[in-house]
C-alpha atoms as a PDB file:
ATOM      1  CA  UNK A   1       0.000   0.000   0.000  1.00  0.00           C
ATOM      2  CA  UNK A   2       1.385   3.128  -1.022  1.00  0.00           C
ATOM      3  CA  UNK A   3       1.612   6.107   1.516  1.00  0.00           C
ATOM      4  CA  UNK A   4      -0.684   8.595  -0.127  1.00  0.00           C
ATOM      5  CA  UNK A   5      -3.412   5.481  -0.250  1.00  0.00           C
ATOM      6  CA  UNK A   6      -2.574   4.809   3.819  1.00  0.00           C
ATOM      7  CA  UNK A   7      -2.321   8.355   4.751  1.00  0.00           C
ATOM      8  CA  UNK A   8      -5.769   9.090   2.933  1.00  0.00           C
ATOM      9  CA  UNK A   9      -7.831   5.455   2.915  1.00  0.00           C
ATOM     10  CA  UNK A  10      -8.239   5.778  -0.484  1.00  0.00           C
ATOM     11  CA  UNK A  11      -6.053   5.852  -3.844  1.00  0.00           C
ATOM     12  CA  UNK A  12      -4.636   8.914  -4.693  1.00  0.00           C
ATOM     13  CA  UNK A  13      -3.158  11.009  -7.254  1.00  0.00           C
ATOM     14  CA  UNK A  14      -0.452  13.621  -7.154  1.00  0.00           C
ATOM     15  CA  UNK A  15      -0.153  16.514  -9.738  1.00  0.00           C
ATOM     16  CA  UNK A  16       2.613  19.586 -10.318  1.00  0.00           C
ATOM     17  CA  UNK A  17       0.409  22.524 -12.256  1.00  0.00           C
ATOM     18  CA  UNK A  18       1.982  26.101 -13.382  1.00  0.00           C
ATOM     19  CA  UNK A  19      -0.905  28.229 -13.899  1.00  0.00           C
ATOM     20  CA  UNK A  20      -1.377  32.215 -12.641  1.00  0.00           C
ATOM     21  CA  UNK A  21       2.490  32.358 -12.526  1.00  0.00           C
ATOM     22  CA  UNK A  22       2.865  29.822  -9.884  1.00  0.00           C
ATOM     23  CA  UNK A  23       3.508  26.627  -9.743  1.00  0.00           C
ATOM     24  CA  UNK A  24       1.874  23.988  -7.040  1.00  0.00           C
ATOM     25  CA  UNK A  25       0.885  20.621  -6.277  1.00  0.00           C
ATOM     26  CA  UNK A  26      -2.332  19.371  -6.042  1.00  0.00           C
ATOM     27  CA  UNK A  27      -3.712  16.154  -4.663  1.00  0.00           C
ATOM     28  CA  UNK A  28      -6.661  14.135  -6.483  1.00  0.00           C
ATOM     29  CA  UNK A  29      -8.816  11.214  -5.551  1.00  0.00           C
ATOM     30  CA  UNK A  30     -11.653   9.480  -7.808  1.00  0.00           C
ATOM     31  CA  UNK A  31     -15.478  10.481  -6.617  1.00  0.00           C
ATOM     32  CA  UNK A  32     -17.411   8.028  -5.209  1.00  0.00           C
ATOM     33  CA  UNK A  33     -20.392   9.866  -6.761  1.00  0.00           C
ATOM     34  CA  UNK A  34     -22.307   9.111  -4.006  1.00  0.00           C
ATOM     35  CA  UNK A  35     -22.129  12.463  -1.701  1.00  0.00           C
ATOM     36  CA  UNK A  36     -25.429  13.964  -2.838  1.00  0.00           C
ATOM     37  CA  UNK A  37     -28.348  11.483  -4.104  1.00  0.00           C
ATOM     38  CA  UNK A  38     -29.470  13.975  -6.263  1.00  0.00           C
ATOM     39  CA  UNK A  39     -26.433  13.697  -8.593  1.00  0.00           C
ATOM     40  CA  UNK A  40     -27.790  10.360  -9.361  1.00  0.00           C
ATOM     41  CA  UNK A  41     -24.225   9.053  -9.409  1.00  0.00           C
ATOM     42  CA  UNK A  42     -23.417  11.055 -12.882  1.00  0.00           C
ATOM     43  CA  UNK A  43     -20.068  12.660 -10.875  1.00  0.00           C
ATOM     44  CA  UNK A  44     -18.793   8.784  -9.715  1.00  0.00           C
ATOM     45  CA  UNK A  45     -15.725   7.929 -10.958  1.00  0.00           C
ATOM     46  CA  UNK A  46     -14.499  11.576 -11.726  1.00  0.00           C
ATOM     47  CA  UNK A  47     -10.770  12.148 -11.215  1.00  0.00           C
ATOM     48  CA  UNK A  48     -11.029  14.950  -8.902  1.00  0.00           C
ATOM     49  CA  UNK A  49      -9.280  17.566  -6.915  1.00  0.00           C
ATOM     50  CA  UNK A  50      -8.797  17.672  -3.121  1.00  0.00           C
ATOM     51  CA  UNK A  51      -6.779  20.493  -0.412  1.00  0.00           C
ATOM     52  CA  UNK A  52      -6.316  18.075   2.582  1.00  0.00           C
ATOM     53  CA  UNK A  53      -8.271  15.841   5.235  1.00  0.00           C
ATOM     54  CA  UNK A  54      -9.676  16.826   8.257  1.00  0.00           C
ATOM     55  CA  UNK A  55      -8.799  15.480  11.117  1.00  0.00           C
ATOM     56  CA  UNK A  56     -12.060  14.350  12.565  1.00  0.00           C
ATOM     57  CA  UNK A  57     -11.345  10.434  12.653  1.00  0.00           C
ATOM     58  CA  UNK A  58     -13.515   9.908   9.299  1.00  0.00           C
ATOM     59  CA  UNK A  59     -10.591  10.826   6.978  1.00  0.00           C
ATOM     60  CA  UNK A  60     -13.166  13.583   5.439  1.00  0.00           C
ATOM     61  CA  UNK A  61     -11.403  15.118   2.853  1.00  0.00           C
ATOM     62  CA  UNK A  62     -11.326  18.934   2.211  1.00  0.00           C
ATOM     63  CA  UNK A  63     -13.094  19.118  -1.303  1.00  0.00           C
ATOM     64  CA  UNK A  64     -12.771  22.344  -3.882  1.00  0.00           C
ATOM     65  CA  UNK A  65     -16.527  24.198  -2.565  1.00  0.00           C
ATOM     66  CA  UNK A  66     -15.030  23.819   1.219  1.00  0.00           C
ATOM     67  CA  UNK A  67     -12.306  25.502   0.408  1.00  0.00           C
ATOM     68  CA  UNK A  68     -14.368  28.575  -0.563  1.00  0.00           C
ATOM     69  CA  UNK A  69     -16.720  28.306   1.625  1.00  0.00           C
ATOM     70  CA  UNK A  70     -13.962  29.862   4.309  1.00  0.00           C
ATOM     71  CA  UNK A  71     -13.988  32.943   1.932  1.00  0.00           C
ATOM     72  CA  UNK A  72     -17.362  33.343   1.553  1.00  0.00           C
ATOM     73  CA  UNK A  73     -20.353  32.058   2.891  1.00  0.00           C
ATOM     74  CA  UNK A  74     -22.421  30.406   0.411  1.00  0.00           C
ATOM     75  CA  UNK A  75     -23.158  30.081  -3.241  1.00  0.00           C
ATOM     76  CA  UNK A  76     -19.871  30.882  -4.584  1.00  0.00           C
ATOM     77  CA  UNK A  77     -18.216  30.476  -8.137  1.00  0.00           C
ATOM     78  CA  UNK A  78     -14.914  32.030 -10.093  1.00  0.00           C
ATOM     79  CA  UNK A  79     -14.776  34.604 -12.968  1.00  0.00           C
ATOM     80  CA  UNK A  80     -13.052  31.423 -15.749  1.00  0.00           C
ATOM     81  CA  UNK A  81     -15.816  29.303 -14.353  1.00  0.00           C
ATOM     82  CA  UNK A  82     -18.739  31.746 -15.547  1.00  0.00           C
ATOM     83  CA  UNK A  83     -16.957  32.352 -18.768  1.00  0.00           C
ATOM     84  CA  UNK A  84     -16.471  28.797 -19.162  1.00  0.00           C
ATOM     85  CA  UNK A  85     -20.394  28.268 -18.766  1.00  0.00           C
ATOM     86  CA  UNK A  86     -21.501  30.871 -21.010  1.00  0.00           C
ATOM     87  CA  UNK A  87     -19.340  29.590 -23.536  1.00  0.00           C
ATOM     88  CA  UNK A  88     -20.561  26.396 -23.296  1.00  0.00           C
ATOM     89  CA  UNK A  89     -24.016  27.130 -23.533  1.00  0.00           C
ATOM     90  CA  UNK A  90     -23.715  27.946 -27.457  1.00  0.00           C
ATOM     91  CA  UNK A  91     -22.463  24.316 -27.763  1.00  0.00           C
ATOM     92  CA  UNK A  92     -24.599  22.057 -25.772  1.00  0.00           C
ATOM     93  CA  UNK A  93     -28.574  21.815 -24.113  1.00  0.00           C
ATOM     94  CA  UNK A  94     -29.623  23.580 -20.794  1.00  0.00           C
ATOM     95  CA  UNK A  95     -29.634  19.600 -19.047  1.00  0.00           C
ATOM     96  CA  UNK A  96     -25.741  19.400 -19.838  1.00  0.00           C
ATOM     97  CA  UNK A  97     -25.161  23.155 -18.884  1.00  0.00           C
ATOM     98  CA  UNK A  98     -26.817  22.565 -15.722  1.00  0.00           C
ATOM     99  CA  UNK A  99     -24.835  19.257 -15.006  1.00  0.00           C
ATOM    100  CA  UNK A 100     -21.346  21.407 -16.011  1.00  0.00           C
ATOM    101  CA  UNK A 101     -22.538  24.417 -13.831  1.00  0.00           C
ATOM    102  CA  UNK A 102     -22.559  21.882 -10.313  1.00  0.00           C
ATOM    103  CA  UNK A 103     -19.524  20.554 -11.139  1.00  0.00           C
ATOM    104  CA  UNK A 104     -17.610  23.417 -11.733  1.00  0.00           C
ATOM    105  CA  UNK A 105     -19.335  24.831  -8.364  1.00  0.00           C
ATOM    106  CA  UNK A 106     -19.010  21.274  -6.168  1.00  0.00           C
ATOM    107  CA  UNK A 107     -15.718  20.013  -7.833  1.00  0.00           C
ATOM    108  CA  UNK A 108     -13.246  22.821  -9.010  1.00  0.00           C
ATOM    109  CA  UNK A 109     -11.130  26.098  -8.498  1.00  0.00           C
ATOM    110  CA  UNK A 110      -8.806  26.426 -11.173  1.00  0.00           C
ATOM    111  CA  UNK A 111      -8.418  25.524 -15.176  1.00  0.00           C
ATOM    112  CA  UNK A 112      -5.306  23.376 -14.764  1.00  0.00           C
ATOM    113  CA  UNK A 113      -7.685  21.091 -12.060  1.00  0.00           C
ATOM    114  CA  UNK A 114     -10.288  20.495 -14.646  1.00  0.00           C
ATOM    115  CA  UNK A 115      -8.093  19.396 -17.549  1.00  0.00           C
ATOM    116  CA  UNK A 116      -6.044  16.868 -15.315  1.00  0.00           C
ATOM    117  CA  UNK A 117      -9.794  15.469 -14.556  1.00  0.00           C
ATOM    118  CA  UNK A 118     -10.845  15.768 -18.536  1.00  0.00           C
ATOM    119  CA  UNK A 119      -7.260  14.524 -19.762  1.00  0.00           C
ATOM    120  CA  UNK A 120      -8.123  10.794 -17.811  1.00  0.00           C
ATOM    121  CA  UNK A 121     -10.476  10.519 -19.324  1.00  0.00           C
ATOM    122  CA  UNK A 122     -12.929   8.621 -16.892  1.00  0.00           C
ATOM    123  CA  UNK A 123     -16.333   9.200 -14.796  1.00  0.00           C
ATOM    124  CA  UNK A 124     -17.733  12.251 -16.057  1.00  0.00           C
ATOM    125  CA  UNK A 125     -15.952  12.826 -18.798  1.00  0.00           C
ATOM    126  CA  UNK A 126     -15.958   8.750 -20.081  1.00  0.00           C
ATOM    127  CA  UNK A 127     -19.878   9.702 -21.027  1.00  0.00           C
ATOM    128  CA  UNK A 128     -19.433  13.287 -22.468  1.00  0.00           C
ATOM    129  CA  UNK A 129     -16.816  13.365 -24.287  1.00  0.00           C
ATOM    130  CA  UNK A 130     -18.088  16.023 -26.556  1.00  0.00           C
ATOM    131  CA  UNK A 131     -18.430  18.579 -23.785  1.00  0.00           C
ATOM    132  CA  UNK A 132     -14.808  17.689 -22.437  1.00  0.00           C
ATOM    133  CA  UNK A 133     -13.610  18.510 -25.978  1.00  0.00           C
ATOM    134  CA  UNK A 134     -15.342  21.474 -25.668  1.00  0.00           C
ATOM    135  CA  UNK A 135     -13.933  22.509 -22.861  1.00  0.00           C
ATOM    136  CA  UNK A 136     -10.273  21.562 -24.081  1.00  0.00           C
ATOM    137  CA  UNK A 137     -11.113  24.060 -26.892  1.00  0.00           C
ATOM    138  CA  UNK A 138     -12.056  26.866 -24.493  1.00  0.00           C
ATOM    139  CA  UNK A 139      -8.762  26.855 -22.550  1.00  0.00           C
ATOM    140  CA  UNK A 140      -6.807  25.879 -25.797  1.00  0.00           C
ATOM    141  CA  UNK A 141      -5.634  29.242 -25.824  1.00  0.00           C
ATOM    142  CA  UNK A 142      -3.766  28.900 -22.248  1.00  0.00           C
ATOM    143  CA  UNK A 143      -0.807  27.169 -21.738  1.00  0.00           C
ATOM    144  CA  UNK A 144      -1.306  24.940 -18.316  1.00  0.00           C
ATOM    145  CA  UNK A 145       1.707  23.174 -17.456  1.00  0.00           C
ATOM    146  CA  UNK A 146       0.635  19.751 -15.915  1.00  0.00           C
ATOM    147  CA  UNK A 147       2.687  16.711 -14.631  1.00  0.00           C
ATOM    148  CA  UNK A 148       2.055  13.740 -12.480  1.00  0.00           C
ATOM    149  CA  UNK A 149       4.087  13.269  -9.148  1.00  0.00           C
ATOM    150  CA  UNK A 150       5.330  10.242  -7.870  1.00  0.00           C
ATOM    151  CA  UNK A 151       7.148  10.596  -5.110  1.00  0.00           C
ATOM    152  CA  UNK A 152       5.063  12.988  -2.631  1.00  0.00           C
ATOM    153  CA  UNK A 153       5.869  14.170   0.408  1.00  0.00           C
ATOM    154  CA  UNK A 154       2.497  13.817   2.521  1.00  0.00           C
ATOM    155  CA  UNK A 155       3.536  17.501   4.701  1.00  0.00           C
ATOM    156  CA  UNK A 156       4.372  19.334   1.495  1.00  0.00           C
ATOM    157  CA  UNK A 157       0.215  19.241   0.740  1.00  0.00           C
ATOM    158  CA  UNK A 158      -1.219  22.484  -0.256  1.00  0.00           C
ATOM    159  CA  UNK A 159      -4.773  24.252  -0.438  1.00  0.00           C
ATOM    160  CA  UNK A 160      -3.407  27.592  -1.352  1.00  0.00           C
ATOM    161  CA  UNK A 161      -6.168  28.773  -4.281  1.00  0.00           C
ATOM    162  CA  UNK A 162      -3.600  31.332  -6.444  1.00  0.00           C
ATOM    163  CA  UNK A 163      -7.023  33.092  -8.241  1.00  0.00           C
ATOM    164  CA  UNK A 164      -8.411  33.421  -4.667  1.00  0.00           C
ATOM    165  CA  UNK A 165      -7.511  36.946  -4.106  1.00  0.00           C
ATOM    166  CA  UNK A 166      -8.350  38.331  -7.905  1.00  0.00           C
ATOM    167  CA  UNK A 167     -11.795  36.723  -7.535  1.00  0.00           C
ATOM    168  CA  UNK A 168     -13.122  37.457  -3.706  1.00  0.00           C
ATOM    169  CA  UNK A 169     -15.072  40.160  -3.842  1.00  0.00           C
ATOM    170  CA  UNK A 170     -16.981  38.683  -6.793  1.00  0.00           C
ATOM    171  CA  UNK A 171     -17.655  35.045  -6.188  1.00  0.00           C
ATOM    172  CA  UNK A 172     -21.278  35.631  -4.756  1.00  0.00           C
ATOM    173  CA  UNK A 173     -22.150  37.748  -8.051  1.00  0.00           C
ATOM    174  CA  UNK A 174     -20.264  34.997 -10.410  1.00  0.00           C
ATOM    175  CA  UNK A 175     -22.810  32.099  -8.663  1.00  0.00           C
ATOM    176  CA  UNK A 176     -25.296  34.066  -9.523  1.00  0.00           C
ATOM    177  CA  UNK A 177     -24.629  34.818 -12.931  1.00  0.00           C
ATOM    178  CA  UNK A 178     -23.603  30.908 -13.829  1.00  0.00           C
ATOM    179  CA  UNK A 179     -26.993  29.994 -12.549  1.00  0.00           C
ATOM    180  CA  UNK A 180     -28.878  32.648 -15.028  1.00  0.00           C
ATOM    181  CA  UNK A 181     -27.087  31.234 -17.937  1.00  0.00           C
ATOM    182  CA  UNK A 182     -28.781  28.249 -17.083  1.00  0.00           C
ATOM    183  CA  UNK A 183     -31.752  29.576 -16.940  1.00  0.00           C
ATOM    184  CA  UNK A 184     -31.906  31.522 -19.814  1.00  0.00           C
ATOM    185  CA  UNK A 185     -30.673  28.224 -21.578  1.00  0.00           C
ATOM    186  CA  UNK A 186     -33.704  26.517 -20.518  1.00  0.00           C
ATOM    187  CA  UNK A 187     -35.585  29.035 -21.033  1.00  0.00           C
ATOM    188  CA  UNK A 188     -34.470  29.616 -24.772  1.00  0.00           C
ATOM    189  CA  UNK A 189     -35.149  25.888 -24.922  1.00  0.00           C
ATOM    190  CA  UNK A 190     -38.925  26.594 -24.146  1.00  0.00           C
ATOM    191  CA  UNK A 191     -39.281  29.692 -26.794  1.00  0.00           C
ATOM    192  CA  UNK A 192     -37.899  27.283 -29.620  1.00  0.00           C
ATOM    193  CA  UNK A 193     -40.059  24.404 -28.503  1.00  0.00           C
ATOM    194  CA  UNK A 194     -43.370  26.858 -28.780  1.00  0.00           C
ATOM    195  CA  UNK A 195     -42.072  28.315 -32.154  1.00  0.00           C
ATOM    196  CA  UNK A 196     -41.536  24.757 -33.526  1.00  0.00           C
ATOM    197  CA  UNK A 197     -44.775  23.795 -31.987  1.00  0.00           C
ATOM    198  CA  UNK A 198     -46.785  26.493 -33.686  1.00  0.00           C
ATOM    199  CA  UNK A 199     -44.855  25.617 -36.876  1.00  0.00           C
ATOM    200  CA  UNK A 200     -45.818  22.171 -36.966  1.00  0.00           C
ATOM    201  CA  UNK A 201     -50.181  22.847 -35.937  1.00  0.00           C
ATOM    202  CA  UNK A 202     -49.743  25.266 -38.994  1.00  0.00           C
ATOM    203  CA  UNK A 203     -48.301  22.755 -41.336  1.00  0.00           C
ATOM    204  CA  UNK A 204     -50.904  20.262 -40.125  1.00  0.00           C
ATOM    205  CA  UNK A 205     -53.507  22.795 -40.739  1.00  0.00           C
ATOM    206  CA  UNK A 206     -52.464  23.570 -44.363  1.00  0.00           C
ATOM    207  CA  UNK A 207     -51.781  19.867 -44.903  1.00  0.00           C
ATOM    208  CA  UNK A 208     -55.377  19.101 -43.668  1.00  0.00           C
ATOM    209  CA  UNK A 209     -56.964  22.213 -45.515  1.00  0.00           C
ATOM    210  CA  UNK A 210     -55.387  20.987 -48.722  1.00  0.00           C
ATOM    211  CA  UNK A 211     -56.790  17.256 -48.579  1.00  0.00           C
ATOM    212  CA  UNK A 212     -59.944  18.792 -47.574  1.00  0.00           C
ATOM    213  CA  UNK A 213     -59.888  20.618 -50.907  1.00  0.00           C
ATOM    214  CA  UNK A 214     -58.750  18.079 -52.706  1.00  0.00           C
ATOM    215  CA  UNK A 215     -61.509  15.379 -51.335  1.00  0.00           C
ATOM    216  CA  UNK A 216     -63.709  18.392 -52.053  1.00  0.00           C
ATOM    217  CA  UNK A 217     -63.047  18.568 -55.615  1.00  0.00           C
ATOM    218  CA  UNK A 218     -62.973  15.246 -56.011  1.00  0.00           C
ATOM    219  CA  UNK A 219     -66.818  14.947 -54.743  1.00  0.00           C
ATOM    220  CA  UNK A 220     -67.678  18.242 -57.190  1.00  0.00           C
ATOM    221  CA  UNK A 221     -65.995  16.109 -60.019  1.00  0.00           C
ATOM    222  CA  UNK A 222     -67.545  13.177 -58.941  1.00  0.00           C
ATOM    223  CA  UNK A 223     -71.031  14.335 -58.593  1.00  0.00           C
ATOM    224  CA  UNK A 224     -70.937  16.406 -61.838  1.00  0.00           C
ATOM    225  CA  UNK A 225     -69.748  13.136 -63.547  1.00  0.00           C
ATOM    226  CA  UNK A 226     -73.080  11.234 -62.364  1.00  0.00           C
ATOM    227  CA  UNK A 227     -74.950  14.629 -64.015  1.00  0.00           C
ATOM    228  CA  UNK A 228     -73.503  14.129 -67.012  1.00  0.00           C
ATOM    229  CA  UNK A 229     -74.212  10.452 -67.178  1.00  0.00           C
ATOM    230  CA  UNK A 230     -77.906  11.148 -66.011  1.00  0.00           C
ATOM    231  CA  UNK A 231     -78.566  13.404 -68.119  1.00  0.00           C
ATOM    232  CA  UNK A 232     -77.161  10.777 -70.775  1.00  0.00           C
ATOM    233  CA  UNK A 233     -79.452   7.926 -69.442  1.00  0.00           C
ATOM    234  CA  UNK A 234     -81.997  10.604 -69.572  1.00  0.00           C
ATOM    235  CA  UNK A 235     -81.412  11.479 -73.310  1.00  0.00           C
ATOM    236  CA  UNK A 236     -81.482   7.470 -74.441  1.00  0.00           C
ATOM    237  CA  UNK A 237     -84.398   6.770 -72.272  1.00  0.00           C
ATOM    238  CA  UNK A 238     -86.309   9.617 -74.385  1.00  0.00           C
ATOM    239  CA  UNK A 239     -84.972   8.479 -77.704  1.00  0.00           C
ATOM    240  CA  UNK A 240     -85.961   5.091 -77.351  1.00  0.00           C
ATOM    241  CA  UNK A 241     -89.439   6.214 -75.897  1.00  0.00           C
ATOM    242  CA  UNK A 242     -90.077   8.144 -79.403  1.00  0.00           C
ATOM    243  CA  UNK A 243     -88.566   5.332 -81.598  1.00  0.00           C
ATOM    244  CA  UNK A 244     -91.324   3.050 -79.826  1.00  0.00           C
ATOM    245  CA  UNK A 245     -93.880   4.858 -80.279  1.00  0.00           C
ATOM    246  CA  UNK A 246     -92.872   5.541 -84.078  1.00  0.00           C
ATOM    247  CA  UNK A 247     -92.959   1.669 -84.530  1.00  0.00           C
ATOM    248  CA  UNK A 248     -96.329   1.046 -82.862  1.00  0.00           C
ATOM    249  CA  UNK A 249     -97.973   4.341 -84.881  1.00  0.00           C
END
């Protein structure tokens, strides 16, 4: 058993990222997925990020919304992590926006953690890999500097955040914001689904009015048809009458 794995009761992972000029090491650990039942276990499997355990005799492990929630209270989110959303919501439905928005809130702090987690490639990310290339896009334009560490010393463990300070006044506003591209997601959803709606009853109504029409016609043509070949009958049945009485006369 390998010390990280005794140290923490569970396998972990050690990464080196340079990112906001610094450079730091940050410890992962796969999610059990099964924190919060209404995740419905979508998160299990997911490689990551973690600053620490607590030392309350469970092993509880300090996880990426804990560490903000000693900055600010509640409901709290970064500037990249808003942007990252409201990119994303040009590219995929308000279900997968809303699934992105919780993990970015529950899960991560910085860009560099959320590639390691997208570049394995498992959990999450196994099942969308569409939005993880998405996302690989978005920060394409970044250089992160990422390597794995094997040999980890268990006191040099950090939970500095680097974007902390650059962010703290705003991270109440940011939650805020990454929840009403959401909405407005779901609600652009709705205003397409009524515009297609209408679309389709008038299509249906044309398509009906025209075989109406048609079945109309046909019963004009049809019943002007029988005229013609009444009035036909008619015509013989008079002819025939005068060529009787012609032979009996």
């Amino acid at each position: 058993m390998s010390r990280l794995k005794q140290h923490f009761g569970r396998e972990v992972k050690v990464y080196e990222i340079e990112e906001y000029g610094k450079t730091y090491s940050r410890l992962f650990y796969r999610s059990t997925g099964t924190g919060n039942e209404k995740f419905k276990g979508i998160y299990a499997g997911t490689l990551v990020p973690f600053y620490g355990m607590i030392d309350d005799g469970n092993k509880t492990l300090i996880k990426a919304i804990m560490i903000r929630d000693k900055v600010h209270n509640d409901r709290k989110i970064f500037t990249w992590q808003v942007d990252l959303l409201q990119y994303l919501s040009e590219k995929t439905d308000s279900a997968m926006l809303g699934d992105m928005q919780t993990l970015l809130d529950k899960y991560f702090n910085t860009p560099g953690e959320i590639l390691i987690s997208i570049k394995d490639r498992n959990g999450f990310w196994k099942n969308n890999t569409n939005i993880a290339n998405e996302i690989i896009k978005f920060f394409k334009q970044n250089e992160y500097e990422i390597n794995e560490i094997q040999d980890f010393d268990i006191n040099n463990d950090t939970n500095e955040l680097h974007n902390i300070e650059n962010d703290k006044k705003k991270l109440s506003k940011n939650w805020h914001e990454s929840i009403l591209i959401v909405v407005q997601k779901e609600q652009e959803e709705r205003i397409n689904e009524k515009i297609a709606s209408r679309k389709n009853k008038a299509k249906s109504k044309a398509k009906n009015k025209a075989k109406s029409k048609a079945k109309s016609k046909a019963k004009k043509g049809g019943e002007k048809t029988k005229r013609k070949a009444n009035k036909s009958l008619k015509r013989k049945k008079i002819k025939n009458s005068k060529m009787l009485r012609s032979i009996i006369y």
